[in-house]
PDB file of N, CA and C in Angstrom:
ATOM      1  N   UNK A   1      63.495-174.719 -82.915  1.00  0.00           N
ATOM      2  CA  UNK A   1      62.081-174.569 -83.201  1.00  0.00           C
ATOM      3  C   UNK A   1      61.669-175.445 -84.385  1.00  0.00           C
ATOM      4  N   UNK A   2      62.848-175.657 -85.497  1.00  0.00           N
ATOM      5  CA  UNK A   2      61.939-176.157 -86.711  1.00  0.00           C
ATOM      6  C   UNK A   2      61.674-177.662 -85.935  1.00  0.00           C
ATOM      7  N   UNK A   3      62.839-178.624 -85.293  1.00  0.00           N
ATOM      8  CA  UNK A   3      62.741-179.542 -85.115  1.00  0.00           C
ATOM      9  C   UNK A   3      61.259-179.817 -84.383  1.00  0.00           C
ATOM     10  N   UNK A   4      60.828-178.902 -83.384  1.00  0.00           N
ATOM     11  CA  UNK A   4      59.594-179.068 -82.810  1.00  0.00           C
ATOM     12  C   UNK A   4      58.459-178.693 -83.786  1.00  0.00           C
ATOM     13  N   UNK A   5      58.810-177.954 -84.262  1.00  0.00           N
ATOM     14  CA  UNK A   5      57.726-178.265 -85.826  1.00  0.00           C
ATOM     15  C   UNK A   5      57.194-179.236 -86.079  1.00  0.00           C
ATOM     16  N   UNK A   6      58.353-179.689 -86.453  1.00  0.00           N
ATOM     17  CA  UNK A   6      58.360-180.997 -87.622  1.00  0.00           C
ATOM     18  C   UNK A   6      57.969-182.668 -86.392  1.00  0.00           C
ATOM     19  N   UNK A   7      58.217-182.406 -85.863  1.00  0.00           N
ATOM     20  CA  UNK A   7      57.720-183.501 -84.197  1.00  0.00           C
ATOM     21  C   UNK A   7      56.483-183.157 -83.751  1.00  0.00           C
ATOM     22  N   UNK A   8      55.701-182.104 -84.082  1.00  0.00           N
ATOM     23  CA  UNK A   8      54.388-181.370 -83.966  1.00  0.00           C
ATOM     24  C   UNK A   8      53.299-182.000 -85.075  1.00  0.00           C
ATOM     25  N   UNK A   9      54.117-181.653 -86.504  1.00  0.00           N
ATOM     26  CA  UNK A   9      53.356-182.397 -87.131  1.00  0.00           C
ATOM     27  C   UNK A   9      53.389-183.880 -87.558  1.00  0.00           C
ATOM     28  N   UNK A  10      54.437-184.580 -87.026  1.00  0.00           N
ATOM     29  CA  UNK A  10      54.560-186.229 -87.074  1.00  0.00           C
ATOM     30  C   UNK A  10      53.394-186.280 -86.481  1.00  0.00           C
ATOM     31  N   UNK A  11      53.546-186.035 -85.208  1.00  0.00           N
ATOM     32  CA  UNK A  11      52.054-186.518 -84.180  1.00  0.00           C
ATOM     33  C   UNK A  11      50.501-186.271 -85.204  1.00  0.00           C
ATOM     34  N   UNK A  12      50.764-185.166 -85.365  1.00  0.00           N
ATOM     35  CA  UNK A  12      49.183-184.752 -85.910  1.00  0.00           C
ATOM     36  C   UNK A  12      49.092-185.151 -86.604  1.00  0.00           C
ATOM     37  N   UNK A  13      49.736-185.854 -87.829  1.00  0.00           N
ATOM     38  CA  UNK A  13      49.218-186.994 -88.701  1.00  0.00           C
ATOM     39  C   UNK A  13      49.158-188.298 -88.104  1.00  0.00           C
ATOM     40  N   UNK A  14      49.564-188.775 -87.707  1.00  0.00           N
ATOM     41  CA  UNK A  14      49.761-190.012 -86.944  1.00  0.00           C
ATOM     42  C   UNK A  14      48.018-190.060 -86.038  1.00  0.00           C
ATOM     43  N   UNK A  15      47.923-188.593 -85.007  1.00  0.00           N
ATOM     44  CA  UNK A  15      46.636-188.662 -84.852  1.00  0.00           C
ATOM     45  C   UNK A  15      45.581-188.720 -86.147  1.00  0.00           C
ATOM     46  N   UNK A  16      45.776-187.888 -87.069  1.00  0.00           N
ATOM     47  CA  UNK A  16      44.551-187.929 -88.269  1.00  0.00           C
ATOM     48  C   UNK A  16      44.560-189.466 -88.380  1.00  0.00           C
ATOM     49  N   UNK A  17      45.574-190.284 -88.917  1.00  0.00           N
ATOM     50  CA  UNK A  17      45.570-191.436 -89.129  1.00  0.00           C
ATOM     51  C   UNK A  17      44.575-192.509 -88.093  1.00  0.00           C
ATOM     52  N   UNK A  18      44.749-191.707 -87.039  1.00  0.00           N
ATOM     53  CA  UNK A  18      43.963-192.905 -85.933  1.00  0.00           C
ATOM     54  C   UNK A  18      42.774-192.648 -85.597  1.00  0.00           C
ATOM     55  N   UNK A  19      42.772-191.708 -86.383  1.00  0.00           N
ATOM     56  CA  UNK A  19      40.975-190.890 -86.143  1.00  0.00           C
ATOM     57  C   UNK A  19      40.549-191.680 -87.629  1.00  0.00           C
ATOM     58  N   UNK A  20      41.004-191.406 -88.498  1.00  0.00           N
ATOM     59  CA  UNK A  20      40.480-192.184 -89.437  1.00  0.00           C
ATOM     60  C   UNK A  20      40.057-193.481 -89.717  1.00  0.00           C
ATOM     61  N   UNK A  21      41.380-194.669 -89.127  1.00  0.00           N
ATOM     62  CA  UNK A  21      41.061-195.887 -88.669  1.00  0.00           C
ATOM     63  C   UNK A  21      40.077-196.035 -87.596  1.00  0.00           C
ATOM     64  N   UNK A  22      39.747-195.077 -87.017  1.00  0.00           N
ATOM     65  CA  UNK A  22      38.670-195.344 -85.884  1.00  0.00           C
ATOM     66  C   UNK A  22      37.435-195.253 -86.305  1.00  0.00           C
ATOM     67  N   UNK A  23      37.363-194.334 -87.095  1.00  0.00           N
ATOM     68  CA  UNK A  23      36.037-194.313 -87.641  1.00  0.00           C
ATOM     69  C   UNK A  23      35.360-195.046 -88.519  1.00  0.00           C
ATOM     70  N   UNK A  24      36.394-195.678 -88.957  1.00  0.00           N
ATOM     71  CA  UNK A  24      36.181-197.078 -90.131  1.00  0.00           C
ATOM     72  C   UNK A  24      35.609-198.337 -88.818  1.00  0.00           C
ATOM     73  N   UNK A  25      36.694-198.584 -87.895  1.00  0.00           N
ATOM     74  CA  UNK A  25      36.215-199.640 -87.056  1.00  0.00           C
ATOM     75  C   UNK A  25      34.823-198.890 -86.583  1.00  0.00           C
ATOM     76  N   UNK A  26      34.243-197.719 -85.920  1.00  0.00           N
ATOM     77  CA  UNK A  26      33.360-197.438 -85.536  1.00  0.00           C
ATOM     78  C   UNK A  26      31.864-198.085 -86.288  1.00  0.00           C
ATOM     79  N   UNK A  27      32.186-197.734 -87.822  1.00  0.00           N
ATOM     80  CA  UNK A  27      31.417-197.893 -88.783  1.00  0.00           C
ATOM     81  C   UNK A  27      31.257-199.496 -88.564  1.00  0.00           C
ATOM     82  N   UNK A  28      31.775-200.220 -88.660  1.00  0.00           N
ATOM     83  CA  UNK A  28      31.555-201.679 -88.591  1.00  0.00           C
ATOM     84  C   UNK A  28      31.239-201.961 -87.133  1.00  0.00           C
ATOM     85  N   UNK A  29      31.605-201.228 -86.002  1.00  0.00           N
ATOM     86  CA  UNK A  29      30.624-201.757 -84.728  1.00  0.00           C
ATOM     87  C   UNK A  29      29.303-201.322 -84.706  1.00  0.00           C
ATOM     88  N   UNK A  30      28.944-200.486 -85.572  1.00  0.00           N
ATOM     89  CA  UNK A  30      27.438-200.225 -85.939  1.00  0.00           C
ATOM     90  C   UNK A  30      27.036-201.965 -86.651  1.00  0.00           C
ATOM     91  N   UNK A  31      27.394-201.994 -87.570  1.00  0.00           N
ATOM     92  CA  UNK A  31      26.921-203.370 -87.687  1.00  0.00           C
ATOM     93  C   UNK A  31      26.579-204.268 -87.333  1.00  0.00           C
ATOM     94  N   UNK A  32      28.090-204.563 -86.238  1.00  0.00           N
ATOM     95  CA  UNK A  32      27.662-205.787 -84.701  1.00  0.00           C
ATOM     96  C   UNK A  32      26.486-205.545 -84.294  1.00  0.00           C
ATOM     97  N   UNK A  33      26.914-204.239 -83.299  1.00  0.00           N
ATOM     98  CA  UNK A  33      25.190-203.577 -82.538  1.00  0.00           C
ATOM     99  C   UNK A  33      24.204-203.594 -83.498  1.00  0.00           C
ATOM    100  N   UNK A  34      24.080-203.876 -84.822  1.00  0.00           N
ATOM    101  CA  UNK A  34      22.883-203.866 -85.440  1.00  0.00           C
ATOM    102  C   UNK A  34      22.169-205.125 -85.379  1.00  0.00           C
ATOM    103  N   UNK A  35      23.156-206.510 -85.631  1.00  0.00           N
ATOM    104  CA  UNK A  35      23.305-207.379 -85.696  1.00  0.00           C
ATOM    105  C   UNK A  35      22.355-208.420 -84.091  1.00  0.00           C
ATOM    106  N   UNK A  36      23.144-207.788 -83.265  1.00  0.00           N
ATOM    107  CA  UNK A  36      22.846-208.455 -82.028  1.00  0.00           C
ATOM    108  C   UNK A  36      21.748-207.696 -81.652  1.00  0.00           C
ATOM    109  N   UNK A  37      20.926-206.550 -81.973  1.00  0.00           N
ATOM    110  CA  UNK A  37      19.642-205.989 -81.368  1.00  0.00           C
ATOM    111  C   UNK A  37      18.922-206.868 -82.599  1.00  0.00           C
ATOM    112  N   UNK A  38      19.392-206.931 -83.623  1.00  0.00           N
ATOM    113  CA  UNK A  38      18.332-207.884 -84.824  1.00  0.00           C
ATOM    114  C   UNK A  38      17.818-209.098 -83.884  1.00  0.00           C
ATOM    115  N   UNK A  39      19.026-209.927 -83.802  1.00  0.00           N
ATOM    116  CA  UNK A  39      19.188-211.104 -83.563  1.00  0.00           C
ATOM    117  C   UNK A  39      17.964-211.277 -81.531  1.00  0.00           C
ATOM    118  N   UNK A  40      18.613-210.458 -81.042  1.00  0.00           N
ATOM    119  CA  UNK A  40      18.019-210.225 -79.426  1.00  0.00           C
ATOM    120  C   UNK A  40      15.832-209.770 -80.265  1.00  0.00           C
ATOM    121  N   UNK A  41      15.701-209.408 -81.240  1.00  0.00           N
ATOM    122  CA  UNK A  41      14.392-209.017 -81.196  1.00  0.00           C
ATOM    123  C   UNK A  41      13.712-210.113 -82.717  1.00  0.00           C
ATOM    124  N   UNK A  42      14.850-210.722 -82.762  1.00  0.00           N
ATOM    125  CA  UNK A  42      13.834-212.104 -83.026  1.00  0.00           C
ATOM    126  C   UNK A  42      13.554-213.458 -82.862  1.00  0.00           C
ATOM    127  N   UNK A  43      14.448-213.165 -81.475  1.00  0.00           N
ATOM    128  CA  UNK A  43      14.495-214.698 -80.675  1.00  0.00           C
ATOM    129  C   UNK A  43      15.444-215.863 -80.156  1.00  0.00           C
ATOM    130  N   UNK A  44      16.700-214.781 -80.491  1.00  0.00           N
ATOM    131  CA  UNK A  44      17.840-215.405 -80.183  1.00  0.00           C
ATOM    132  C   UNK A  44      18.525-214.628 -79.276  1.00  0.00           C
ATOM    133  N   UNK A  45      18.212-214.238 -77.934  1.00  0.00           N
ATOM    134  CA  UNK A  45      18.605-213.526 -77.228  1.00  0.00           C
ATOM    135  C   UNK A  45      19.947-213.673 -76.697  1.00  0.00           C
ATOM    136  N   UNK A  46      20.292-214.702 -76.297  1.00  0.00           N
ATOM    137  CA  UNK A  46      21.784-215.321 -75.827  1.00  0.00           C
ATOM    138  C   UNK A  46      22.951-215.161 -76.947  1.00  0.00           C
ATOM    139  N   UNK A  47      22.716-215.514 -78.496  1.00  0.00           N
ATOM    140  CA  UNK A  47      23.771-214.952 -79.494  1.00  0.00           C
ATOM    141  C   UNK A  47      23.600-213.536 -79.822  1.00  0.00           C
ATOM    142  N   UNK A  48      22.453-212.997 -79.725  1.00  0.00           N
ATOM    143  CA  UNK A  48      22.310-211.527 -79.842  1.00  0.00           C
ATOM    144  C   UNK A  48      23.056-210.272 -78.460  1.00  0.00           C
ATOM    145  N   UNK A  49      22.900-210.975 -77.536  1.00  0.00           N
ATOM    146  CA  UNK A  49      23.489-210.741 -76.081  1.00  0.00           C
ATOM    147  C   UNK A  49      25.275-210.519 -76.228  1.00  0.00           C
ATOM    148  N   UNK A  50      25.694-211.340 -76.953  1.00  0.00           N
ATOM    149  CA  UNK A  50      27.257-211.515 -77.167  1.00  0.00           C
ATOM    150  C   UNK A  50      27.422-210.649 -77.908  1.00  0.00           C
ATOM    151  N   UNK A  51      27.123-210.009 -79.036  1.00  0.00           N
ATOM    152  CA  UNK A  51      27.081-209.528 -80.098  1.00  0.00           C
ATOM    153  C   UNK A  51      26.993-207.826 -80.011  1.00  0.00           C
ATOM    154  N   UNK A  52      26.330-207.794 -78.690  1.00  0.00           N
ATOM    155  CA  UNK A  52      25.998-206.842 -78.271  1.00  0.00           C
ATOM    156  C   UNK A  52      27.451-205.896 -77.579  1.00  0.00           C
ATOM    157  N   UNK A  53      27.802-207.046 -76.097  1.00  0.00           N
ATOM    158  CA  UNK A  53      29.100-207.383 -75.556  1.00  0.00           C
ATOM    159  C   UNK A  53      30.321-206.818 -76.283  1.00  0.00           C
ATOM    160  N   UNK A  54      30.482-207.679 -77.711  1.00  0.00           N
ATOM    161  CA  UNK A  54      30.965-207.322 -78.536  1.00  0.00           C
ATOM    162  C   UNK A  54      31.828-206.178 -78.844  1.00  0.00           C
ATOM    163  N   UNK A  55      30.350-205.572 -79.600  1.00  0.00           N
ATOM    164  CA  UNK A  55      30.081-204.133 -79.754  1.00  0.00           C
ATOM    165  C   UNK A  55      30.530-203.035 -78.617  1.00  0.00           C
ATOM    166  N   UNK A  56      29.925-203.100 -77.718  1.00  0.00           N
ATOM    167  CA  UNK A  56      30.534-202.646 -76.227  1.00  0.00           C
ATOM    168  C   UNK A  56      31.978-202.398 -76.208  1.00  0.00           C
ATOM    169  N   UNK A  57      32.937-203.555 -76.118  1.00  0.00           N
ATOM    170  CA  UNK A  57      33.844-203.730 -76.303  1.00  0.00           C
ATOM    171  C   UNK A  57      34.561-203.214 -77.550  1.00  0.00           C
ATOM    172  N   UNK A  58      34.209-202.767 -78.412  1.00  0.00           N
ATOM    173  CA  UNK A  58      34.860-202.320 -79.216  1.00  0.00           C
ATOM    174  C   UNK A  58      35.106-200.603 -79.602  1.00  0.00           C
ATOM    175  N   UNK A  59      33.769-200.493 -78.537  1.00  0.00           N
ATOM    176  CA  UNK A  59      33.273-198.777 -78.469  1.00  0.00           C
ATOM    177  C   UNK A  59      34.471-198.307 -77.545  1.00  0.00           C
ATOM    178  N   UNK A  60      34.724-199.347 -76.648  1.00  0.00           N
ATOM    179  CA  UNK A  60      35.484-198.665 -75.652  1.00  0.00           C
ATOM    180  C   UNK A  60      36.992-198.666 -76.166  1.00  0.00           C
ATOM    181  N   UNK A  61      37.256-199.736 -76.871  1.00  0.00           N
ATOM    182  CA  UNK A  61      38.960-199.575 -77.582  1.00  0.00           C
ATOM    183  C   UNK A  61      38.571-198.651 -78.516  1.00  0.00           C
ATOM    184  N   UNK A  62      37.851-197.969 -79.223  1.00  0.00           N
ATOM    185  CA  UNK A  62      37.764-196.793 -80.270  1.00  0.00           C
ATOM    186  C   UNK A  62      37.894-195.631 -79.292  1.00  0.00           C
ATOM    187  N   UNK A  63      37.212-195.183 -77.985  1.00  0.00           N
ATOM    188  CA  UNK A  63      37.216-194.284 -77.223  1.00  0.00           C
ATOM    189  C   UNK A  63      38.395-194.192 -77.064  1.00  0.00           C
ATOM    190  N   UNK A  64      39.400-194.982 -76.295  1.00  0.00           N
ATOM    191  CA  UNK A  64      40.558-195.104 -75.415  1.00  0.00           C
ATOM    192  C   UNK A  64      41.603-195.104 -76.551  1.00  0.00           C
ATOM    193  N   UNK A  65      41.425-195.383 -77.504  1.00  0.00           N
ATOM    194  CA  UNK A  65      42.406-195.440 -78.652  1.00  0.00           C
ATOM    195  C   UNK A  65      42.288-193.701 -79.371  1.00  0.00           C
ATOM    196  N   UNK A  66      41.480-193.376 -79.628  1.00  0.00           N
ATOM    197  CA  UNK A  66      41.227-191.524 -79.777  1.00  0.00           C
ATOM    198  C   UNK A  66      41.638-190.978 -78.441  1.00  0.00           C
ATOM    199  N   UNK A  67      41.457-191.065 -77.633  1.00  0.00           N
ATOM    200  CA  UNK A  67      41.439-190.094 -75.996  1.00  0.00           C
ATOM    201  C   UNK A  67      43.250-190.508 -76.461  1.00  0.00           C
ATOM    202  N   UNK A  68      44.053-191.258 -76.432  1.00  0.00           N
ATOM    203  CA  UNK A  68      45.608-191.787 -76.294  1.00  0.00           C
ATOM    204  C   UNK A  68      46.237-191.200 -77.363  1.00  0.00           C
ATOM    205  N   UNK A  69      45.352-190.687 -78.608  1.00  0.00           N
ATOM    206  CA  UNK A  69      46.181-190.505 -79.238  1.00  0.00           C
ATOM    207  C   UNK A  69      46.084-188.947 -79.469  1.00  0.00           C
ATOM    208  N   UNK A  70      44.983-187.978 -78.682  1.00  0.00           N
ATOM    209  CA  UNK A  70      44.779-187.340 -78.639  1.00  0.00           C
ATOM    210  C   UNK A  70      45.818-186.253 -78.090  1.00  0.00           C
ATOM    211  N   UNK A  71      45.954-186.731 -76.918  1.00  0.00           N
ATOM    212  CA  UNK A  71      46.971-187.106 -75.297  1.00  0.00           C
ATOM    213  C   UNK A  71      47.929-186.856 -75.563  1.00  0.00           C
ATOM    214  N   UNK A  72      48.848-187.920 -77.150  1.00  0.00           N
ATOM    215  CA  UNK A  72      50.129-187.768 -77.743  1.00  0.00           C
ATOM    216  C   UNK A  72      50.064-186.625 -78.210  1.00  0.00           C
ATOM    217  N   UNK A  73      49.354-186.400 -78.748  1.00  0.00           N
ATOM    218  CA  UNK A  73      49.364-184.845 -79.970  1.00  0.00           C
ATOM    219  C   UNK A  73      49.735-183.886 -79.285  1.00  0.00           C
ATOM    220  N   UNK A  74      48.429-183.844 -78.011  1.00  0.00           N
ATOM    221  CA  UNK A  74      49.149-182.409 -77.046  1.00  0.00           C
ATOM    222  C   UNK A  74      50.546-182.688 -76.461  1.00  0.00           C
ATOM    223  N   UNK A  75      51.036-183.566 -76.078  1.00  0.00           N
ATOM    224  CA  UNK A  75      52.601-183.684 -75.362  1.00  0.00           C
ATOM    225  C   UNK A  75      52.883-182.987 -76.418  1.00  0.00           C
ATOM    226  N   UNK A  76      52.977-183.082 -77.451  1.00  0.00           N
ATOM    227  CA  UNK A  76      53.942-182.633 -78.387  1.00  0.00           C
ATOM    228  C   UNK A  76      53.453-181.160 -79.126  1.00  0.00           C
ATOM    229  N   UNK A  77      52.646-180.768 -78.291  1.00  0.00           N
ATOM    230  CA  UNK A  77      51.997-179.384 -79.037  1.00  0.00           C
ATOM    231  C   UNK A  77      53.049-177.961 -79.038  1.00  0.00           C
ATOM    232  N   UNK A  78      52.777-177.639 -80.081  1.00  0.00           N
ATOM    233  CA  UNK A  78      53.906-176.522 -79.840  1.00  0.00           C
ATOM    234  C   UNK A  78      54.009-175.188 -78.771  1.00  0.00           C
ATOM    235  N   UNK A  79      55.233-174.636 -78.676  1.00  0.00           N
ATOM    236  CA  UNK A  79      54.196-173.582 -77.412  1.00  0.00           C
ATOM    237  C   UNK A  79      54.672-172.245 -77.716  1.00  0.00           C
TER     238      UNK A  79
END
């Protein structure tokens, strides 16, 4: 039992850790998306368009990167 303890809480820090880094990258894809709706509403639609893309793209590796590490935690949940 202790060993599954202690393999219980590796994971759950390891998740805190990736929740934390995620939310830092999250914080800066606010920026992009701020960036490229700026850029798309004052006339540069095609670099604002990418920017956007971007952003997109980065929402979805923050999603899939939390949902995976989420995933790990429970494999290893205690019972």
């Amino acid at each position: 039992m202790k060993d599954e303890k202690k393999e219980y809480l590796v994971r759950k820090d390891m998740y805190a850790e990736t929740v934390k880094k995620n939310k830092k990258v999250a914080m800066a894809n606010m920026v992009i998306f701020s960036i490229g709706l700026l850029l798309k509403y004052i006339g540069r639609p095609e670099l604002g368009g990418h920017f956007i893309w971007l952003g997109i793209i980065i929402l979805i590796y923050v999603f899939g990167s939390n949902l995976m590490a989420k995933y790990e935690m429970k494999k290893y949940q205690l019972k």
